[in-house]
Protein backbone atom coordinates (compact mmCIF):
# COMPACT_ATOMS: atom_id res chain seq x y z
CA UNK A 1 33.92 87.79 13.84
CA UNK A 2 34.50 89.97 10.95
CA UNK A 3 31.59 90.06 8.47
CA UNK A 4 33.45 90.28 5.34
CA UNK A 5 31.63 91.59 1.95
CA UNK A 6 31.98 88.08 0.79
CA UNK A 7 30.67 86.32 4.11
CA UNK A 8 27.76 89.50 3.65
CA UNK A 9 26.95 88.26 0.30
CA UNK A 10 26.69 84.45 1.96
CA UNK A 11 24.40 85.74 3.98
CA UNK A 12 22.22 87.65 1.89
CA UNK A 13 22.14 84.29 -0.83
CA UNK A 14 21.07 82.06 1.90
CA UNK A 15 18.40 84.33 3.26
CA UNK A 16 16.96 84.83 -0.25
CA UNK A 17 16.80 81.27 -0.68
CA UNK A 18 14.72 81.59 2.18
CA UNK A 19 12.76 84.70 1.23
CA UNK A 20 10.33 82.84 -1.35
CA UNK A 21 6.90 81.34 0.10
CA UNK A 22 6.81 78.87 -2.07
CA UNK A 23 10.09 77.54 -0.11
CA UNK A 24 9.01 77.90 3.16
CA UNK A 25 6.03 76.07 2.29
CA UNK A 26 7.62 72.86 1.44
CA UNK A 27 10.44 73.43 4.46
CA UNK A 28 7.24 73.62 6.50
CA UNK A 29 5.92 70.13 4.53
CA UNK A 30 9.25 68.33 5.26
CA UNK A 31 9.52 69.48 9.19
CA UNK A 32 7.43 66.69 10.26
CA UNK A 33 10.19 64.56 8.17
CA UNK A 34 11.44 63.32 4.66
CA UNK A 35 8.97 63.39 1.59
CA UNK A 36 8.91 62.78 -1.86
CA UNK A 37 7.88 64.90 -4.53
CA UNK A 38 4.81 63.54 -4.87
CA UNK A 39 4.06 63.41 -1.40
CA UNK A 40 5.15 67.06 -1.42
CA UNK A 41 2.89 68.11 -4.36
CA UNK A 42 -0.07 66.38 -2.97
CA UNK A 43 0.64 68.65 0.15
CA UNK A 44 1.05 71.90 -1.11
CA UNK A 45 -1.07 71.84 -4.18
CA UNK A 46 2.38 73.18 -6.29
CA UNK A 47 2.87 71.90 -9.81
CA UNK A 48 5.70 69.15 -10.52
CA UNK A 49 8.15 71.60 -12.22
CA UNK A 50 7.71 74.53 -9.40
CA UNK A 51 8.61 71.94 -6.30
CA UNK A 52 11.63 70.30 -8.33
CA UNK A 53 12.64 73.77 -9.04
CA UNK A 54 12.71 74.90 -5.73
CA UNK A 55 13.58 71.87 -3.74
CA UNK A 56 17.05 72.03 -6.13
CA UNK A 57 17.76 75.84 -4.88
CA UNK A 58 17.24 74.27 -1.27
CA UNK A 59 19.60 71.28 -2.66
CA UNK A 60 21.96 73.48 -3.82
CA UNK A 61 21.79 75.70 -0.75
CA UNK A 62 22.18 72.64 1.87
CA UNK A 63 18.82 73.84 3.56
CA UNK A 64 17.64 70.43 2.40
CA UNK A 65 19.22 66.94 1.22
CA UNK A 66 18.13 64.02 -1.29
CA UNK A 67 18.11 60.69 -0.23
CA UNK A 68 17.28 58.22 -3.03
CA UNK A 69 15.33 55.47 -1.87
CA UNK A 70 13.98 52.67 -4.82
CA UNK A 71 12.72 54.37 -7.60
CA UNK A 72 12.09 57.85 -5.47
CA UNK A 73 13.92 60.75 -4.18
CA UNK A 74 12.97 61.57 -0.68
CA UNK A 75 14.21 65.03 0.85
CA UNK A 76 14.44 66.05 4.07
CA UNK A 77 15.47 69.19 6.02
CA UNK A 78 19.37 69.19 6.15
CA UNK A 79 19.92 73.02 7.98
CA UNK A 80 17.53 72.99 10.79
CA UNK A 81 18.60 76.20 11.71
CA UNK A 82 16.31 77.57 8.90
CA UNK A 83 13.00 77.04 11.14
CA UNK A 84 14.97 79.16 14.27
CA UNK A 85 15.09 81.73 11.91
CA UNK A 86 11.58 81.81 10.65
CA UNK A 87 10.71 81.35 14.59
CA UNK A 88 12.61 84.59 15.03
CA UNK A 89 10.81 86.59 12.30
CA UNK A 90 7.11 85.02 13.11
CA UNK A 91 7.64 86.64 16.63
CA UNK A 92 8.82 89.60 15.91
CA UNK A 93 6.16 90.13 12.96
CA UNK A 94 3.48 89.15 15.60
CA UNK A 95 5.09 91.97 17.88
CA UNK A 96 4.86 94.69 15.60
CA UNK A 97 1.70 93.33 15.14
CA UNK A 98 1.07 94.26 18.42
CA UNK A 99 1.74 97.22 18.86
CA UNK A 100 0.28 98.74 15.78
CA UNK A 101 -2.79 97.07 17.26
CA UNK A 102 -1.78 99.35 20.58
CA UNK A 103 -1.45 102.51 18.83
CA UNK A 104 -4.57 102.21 16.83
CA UNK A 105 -6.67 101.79 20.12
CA UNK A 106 -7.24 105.20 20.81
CA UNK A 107 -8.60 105.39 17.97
CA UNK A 108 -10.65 102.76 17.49
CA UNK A 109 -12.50 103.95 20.52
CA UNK A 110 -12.96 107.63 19.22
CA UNK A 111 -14.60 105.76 15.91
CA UNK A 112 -16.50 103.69 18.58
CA UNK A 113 -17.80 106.86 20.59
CA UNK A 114 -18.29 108.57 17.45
CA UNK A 115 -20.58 105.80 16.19
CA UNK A 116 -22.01 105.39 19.36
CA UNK A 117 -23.23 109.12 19.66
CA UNK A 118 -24.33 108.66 15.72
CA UNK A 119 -26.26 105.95 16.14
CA UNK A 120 -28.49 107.81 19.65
């Protein structure tokens, strides 16, 4: 597959759709299933005008879809695929995580000698 600069710029949209917490917070409200707003603004604490904002850049971007039911809207997660990819950066953010926490050991123990030996 060639990655075109238009199918690059696809990309890049639909990850910065993604790239705003306030987003992922209300993906991660709807993953247990469909909501309304105010179900969704009891949830996350947002204000009315924030969630409608943002749930209509995840409209627009097909990461979520609107199903009107009565007098309400209920949305639910359309693209699944958008909590593989948070999956995906969680573990390797928890990796690097890691090993920072690896490379600062030898450290930590010369602070911990160096206290230890302070405090004789």
């Amino acid at each position: 597959m060639t990655l075109t600069p238009e199918v690059l710029t696809s990309v890049a949209d639909y990850f910065k759709v993604l790239a705003e917490p306030s987003r992922l917070q209300i993906l991660c409200q709807l993953r247990s299933g469909p909501k309304n707003v105010t179900q969704i603004l009891e949830a996350t604490g947002m204000g009315q005008a924030n969630v409608s904002k943002h749930l209509k850049i995840l409209a627009q971007a097909g990461i979520v879809s609107r199903e009107p039911r009565g007098v309400s809207v209920y949305y639910q997660i359309a693209d699944p695929i958008c909590f593989e990819l948070c999956e995906v950066v969680c573990k390797q953010l928890i990796e690097r995580l890691k090993q920072q926490a690896r490379q600062l050991q030898p450290l930590a123990a010369l602070h911990s000698g160096r206290l230890s030996r302070e405090g004789s």
